[in-house]
N, C-alpha and C. Protein backbone atom coordinates (compact mmCIF):
# COMPACT_ATOMS: atom_id res chain seq x y z
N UNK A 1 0.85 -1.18 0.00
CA UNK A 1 0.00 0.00 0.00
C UNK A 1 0.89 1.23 0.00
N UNK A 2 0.93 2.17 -1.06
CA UNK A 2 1.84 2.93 -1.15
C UNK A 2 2.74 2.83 -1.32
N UNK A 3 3.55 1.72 -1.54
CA UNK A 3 4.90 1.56 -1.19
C UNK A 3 6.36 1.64 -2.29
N UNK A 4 6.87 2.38 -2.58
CA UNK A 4 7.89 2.22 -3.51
C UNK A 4 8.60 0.92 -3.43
N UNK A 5 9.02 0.57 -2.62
CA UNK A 5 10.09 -0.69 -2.35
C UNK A 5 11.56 -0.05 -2.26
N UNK A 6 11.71 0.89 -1.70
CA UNK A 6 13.09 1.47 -1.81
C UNK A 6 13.61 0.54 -0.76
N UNK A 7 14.90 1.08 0.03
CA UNK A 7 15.61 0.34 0.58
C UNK A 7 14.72 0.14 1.98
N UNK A 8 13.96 1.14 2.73
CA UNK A 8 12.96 0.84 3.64
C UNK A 8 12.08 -0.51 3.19
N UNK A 9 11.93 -0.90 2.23
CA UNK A 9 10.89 -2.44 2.15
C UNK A 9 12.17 -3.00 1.20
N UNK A 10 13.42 -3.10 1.69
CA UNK A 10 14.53 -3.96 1.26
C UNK A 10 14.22 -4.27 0.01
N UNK A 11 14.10 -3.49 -0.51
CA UNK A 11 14.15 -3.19 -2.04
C UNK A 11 13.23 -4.49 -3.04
N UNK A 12 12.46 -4.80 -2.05
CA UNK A 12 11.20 -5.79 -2.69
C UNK A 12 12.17 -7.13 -2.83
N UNK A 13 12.67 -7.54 -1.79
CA UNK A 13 13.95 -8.85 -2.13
C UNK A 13 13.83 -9.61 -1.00
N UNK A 14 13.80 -10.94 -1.14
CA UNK A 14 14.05 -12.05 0.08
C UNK A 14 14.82 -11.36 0.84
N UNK A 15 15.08 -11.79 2.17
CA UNK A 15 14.13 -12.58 2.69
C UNK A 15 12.87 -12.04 3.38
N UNK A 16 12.89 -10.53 3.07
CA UNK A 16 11.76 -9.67 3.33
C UNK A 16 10.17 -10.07 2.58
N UNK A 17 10.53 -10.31 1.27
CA UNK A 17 9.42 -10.62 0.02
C UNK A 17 10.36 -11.64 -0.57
N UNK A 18 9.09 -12.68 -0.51
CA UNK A 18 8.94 -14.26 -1.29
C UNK A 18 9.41 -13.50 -2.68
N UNK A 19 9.74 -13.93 -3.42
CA UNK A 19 9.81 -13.82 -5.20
C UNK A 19 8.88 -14.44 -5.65
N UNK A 20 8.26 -15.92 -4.99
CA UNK A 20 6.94 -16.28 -5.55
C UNK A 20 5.62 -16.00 -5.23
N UNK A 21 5.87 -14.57 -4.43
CA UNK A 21 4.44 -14.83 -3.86
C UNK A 21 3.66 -13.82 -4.94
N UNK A 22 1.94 -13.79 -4.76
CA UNK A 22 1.25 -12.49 -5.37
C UNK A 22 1.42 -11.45 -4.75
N UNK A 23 2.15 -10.58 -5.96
CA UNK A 23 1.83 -9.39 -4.78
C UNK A 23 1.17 -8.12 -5.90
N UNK A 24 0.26 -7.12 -4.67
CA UNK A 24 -1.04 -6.84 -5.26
C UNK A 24 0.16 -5.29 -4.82
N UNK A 25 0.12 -3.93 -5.66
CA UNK A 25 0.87 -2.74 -5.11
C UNK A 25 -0.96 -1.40 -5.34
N UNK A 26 -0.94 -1.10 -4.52
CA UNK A 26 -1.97 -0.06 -4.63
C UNK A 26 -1.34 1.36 -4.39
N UNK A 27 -1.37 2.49 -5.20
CA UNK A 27 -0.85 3.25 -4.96
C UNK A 27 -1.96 4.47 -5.82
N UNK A 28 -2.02 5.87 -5.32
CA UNK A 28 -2.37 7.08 -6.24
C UNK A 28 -1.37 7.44 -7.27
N UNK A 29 -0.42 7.09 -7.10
CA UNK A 29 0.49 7.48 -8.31
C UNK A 29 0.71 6.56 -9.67
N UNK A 30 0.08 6.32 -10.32
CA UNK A 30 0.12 5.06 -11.44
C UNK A 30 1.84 4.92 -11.87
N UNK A 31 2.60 6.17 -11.74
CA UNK A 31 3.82 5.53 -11.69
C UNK A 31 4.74 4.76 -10.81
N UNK A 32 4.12 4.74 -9.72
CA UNK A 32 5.09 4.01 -8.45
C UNK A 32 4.74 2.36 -9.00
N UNK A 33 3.44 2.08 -9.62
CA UNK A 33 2.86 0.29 -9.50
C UNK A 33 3.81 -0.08 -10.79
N UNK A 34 4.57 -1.37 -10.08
CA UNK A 34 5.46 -1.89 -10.67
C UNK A 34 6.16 -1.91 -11.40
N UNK A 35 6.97 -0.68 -10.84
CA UNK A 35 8.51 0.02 -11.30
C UNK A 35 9.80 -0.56 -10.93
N UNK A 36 9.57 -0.70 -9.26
CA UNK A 36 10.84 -1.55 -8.38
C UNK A 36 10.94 -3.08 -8.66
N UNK A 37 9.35 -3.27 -8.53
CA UNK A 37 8.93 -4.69 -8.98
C UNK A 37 7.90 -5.47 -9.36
N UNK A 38 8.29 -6.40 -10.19
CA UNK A 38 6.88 -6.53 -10.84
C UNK A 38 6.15 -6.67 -9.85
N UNK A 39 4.45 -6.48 -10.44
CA UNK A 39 3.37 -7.02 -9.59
C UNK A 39 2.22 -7.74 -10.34
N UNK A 40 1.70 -8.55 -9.72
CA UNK A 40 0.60 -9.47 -10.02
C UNK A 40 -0.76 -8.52 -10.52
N UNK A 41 -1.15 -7.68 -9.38
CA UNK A 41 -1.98 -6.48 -9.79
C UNK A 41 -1.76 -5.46 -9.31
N UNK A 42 -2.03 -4.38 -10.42
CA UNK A 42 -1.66 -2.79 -9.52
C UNK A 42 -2.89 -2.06 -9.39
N UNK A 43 -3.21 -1.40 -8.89
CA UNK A 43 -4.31 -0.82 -8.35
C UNK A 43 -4.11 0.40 -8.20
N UNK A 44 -4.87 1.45 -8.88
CA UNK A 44 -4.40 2.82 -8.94
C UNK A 44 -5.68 3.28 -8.27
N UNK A 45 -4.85 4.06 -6.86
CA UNK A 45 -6.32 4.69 -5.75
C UNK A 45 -5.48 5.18 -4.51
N UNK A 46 -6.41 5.73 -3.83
CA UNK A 46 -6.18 5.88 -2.53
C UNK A 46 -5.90 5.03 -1.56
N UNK A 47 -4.94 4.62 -0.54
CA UNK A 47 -5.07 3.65 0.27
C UNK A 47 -5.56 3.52 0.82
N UNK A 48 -6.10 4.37 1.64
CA UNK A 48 -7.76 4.65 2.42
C UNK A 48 -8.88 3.96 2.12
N UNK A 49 -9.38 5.07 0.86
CA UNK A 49 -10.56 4.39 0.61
C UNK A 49 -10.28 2.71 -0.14
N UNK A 50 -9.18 2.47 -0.40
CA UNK A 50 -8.83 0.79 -0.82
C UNK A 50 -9.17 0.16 0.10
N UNK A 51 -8.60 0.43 1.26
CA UNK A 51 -8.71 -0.33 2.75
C UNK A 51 -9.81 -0.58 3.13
N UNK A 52 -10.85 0.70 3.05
CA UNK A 52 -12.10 0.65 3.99
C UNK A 52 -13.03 -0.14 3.00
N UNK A 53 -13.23 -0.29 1.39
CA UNK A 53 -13.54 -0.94 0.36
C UNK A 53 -13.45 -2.48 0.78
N UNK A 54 -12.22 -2.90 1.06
CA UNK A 54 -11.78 -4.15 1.53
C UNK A 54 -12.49 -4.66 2.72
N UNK A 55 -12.49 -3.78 3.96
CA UNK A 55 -12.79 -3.99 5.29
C UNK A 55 -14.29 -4.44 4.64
N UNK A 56 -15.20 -3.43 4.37
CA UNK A 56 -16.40 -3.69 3.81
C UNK A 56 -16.52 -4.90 3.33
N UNK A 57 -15.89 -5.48 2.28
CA UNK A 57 -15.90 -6.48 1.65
C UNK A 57 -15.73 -7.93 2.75
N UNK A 58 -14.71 -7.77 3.29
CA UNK A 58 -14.60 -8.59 4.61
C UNK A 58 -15.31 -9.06 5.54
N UNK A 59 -15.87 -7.95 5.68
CA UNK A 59 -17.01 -8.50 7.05
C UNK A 59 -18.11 -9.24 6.68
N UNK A 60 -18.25 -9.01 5.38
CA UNK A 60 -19.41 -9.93 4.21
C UNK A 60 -19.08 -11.28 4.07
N UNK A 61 -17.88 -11.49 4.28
CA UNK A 61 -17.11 -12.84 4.29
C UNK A 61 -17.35 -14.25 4.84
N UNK A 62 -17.24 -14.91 4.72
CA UNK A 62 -16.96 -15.84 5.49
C UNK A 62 -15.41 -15.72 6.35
N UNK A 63 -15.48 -16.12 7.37
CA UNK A 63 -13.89 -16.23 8.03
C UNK A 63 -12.72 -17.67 7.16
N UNK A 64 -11.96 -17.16 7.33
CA UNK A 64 -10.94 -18.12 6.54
C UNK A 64 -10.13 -18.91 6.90
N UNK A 65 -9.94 -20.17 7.35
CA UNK A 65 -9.13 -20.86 8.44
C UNK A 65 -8.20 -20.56 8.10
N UNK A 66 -7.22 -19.90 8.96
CA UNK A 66 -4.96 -19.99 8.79
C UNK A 66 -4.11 -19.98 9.36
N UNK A 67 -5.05 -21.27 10.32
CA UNK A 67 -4.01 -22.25 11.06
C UNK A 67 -2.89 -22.36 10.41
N UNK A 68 -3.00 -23.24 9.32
CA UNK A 68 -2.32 -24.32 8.97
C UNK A 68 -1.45 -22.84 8.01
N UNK A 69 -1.50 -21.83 7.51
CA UNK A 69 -0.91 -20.99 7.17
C UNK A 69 -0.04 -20.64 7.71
N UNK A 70 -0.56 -19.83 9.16
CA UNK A 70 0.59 -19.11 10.20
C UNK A 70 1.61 -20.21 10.95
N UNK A 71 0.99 -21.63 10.97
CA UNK A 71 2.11 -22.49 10.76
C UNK A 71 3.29 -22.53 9.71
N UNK A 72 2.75 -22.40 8.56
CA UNK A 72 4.14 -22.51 7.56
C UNK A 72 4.59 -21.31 7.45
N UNK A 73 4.08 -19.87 7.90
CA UNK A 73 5.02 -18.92 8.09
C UNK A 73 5.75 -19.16 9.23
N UNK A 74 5.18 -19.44 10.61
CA UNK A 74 6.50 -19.71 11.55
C UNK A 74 7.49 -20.78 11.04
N UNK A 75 7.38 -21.69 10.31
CA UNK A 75 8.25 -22.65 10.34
C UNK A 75 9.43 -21.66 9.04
N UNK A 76 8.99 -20.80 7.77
CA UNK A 76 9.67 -20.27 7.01
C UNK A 76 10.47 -18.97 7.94
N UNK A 77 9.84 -18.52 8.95
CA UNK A 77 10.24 -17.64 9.62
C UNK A 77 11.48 -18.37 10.42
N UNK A 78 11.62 -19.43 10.71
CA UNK A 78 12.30 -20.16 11.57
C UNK A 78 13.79 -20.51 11.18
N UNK A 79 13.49 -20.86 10.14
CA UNK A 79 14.39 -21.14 8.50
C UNK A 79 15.45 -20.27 8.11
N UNK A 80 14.68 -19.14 8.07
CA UNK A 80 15.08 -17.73 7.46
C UNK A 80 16.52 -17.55 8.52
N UNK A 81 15.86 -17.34 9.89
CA UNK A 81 16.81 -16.71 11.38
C UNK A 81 17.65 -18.15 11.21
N UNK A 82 17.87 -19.25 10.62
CA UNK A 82 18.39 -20.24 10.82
C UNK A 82 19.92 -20.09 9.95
N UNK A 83 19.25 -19.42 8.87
CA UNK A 83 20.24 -19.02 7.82
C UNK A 83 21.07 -18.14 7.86
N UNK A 84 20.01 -17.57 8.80
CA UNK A 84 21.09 -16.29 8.97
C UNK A 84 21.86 -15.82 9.77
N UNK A 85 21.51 -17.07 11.15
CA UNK A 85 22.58 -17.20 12.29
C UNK A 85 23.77 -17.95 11.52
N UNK A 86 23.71 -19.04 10.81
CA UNK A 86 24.87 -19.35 10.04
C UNK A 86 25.59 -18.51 9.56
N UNK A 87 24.98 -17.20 8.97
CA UNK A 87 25.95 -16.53 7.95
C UNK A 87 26.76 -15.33 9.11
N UNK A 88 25.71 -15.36 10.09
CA UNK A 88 26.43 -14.12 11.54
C UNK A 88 27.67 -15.04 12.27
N UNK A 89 27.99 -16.30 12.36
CA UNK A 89 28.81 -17.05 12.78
C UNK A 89 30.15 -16.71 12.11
N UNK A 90 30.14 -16.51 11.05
CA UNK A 90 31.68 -16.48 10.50
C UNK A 90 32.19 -14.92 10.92
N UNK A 91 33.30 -15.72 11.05
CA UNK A 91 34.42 -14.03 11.50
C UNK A 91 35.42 -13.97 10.46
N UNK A 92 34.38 -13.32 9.18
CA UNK A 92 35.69 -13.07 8.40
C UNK A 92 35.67 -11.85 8.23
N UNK A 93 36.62 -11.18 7.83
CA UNK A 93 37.21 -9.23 7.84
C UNK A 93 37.51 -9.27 6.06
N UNK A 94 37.03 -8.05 6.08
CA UNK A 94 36.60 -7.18 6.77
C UNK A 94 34.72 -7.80 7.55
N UNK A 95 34.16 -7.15 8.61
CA UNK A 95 32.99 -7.33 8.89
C UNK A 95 32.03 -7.33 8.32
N UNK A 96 30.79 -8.54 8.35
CA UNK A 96 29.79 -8.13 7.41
C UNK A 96 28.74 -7.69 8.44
N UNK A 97 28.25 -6.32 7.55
CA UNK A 97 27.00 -5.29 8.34
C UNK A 97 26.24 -6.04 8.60
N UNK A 98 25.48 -7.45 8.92
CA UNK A 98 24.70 -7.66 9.81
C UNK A 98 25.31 -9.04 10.66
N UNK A 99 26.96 -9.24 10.58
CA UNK A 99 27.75 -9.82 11.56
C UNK A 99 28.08 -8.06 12.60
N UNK A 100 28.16 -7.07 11.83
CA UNK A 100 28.59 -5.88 12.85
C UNK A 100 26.92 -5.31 14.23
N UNK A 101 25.74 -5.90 13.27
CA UNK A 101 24.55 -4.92 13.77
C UNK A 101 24.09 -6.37 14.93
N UNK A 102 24.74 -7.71 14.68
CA UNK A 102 24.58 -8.36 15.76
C UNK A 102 25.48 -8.67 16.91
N UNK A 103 26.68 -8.28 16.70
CA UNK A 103 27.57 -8.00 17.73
C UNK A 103 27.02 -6.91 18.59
N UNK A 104 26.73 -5.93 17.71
CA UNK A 104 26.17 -4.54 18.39
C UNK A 104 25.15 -5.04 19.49
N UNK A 105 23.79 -5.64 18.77
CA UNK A 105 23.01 -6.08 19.64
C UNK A 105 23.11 -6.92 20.99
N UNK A 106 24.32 -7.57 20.41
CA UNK A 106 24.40 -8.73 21.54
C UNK A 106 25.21 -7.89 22.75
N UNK A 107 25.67 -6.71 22.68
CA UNK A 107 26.88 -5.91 23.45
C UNK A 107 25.66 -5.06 24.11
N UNK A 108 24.23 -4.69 24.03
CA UNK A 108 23.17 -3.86 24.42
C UNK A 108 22.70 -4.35 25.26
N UNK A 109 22.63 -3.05 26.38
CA UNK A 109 21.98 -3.59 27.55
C UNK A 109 20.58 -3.15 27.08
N UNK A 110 19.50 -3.74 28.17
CA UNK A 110 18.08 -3.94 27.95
C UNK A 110 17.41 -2.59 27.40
N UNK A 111 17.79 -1.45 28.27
CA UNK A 111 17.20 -0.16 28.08
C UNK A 111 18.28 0.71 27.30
N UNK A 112 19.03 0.28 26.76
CA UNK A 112 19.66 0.66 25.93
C UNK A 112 19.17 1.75 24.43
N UNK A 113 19.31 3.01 23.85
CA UNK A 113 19.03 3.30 22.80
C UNK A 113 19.33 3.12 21.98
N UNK A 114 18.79 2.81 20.71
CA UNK A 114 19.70 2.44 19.49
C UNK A 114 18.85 3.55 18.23
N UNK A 115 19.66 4.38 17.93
CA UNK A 115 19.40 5.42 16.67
C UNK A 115 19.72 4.65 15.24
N UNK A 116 19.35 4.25 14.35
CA UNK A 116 19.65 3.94 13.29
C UNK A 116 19.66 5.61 12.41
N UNK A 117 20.66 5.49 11.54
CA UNK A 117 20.72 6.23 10.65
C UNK A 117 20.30 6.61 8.82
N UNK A 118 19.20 4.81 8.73
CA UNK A 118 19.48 5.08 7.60
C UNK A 118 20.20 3.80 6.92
N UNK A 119 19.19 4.09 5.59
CA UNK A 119 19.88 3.22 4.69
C UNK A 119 19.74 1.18 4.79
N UNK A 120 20.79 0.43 4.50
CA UNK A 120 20.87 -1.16 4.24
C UNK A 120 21.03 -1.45 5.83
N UNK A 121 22.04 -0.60 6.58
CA UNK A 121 21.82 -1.04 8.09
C UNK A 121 20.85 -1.21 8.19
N UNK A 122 19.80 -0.52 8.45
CA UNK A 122 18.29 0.02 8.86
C UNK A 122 17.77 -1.15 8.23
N UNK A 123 17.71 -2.17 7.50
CA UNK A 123 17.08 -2.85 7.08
C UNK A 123 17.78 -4.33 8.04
N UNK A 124 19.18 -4.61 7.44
CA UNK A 124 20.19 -5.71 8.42
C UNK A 124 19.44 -5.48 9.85
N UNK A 125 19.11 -4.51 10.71
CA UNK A 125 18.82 -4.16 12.31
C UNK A 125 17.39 -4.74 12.49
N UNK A 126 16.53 -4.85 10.91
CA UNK A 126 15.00 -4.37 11.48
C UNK A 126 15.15 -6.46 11.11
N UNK A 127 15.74 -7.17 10.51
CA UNK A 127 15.95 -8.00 10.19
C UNK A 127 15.91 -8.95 11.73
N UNK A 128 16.96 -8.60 12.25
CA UNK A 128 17.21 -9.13 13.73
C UNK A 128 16.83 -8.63 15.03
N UNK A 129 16.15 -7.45 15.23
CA UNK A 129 15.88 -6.89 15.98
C UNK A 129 15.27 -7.64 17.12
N UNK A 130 13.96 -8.25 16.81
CA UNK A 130 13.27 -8.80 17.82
C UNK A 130 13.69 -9.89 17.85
N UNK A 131 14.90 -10.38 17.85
CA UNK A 131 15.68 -11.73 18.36
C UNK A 131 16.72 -11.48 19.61
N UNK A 132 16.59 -9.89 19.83
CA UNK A 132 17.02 -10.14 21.10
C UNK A 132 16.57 -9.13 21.87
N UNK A 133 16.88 -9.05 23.23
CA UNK A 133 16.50 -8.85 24.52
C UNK A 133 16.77 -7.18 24.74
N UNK A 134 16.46 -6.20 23.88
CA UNK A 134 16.37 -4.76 23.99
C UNK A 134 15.38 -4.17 23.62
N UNK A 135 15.01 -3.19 23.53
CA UNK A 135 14.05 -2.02 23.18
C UNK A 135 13.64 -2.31 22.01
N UNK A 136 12.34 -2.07 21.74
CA UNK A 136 12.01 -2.33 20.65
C UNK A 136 11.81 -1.32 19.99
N UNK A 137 11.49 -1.05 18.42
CA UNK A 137 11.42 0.15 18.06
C UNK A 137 10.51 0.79 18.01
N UNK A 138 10.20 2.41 18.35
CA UNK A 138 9.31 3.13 18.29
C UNK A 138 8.33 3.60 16.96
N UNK A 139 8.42 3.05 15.97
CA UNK A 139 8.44 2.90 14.65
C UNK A 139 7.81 2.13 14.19
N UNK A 140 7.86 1.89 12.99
CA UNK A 140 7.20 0.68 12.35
C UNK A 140 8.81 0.14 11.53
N UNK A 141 9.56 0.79 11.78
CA UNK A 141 11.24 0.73 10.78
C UNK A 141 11.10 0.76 9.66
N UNK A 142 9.69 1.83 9.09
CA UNK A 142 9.56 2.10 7.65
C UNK A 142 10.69 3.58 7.29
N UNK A 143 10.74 4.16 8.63
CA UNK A 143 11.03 5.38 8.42
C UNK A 143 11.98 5.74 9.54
N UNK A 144 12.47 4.92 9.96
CA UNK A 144 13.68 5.21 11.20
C UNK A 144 14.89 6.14 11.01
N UNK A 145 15.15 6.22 9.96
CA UNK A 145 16.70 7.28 9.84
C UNK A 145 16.41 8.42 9.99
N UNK A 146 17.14 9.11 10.57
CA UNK A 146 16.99 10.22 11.29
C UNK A 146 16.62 10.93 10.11
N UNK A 147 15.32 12.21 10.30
CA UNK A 147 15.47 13.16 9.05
C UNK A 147 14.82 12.74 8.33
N UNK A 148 14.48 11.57 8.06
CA UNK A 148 14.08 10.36 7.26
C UNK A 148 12.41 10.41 7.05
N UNK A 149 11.92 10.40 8.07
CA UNK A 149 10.06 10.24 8.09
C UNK A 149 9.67 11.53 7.86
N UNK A 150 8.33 11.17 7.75
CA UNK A 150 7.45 12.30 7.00
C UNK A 150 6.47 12.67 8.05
N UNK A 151 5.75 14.02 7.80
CA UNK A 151 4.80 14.25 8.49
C UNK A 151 3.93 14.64 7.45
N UNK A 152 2.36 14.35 7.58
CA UNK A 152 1.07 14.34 6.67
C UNK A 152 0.12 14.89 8.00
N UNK A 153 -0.58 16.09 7.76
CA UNK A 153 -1.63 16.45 8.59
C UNK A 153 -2.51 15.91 7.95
């Protein structure tokens, strides 16, 4: 919804976004829908009234069992942090930015602050973040770099 896919939605790339999955981009700008990346359908509108269209549509629904869904996302979710504790294990130099953003983490005490600045860090951080035992972010980590977020009255 809205979304360019810049480096804030890791540039529309595993392990953030499946490559096989559908993906639907709704945006007011007919040039943002599937520029970064393809899409299945684009939808030129407001996100708003898209949303509340949907909600509507929803409650008309039947409910949808996804058990057996949010099972195979935890188990792909499981997978993912599996892979990628392998790749944080090696100590080779120079450092790789998310062998540096988990040392960092692991060196943070509980109430600790952590400012991101921006950029592929900001993505490596939002990656591992809730795997360990600090602050969580005040954010959604669409817009964390300083300077970075927007304000819309």
């Amino acid at each position: 919804l809205g979304c360019k896919f810049s480096w804030t939605m890791a540039h529309g790339e595993e392990p953030f976004w499946n490559n096989s999955q559908t993906l639907i981009q709704v945006d007011i700008d007919p040039s943002i829908i599937g520029r970064a990346k393809p899409v299945s359908l684009g939808i030129i509108g407001d996100c708003k009234q898209f949303l509340t269209q949907i909600l509507e549509k929803a409650k008309k629904s039947d409910r949808v069992e996804t058990r057996e869904w949010l099972e195979e996302l935890k188990t792909t979710r499981q997978n993912t942090i599996e892979k990628l504790k392998k790749k944080l294990e090696k100590d080779k130099i120079p450092i790789a930015p998310k062998r540096l953003i988990k040392d960092i983490f692991e060196s943070m005490d509980e109430d600790a602050i952590l400012i991101l600045d921006g950029g592929d860090i900001s993505v490596s951080a939002a990656e591992q973040i809730y795997d360990y035992n600090i602050r969580k972010p005040l954010s959604t980590l669409a817009a964390t770099g300083m300077g970075k977020g927007e304000f819309r009255p």
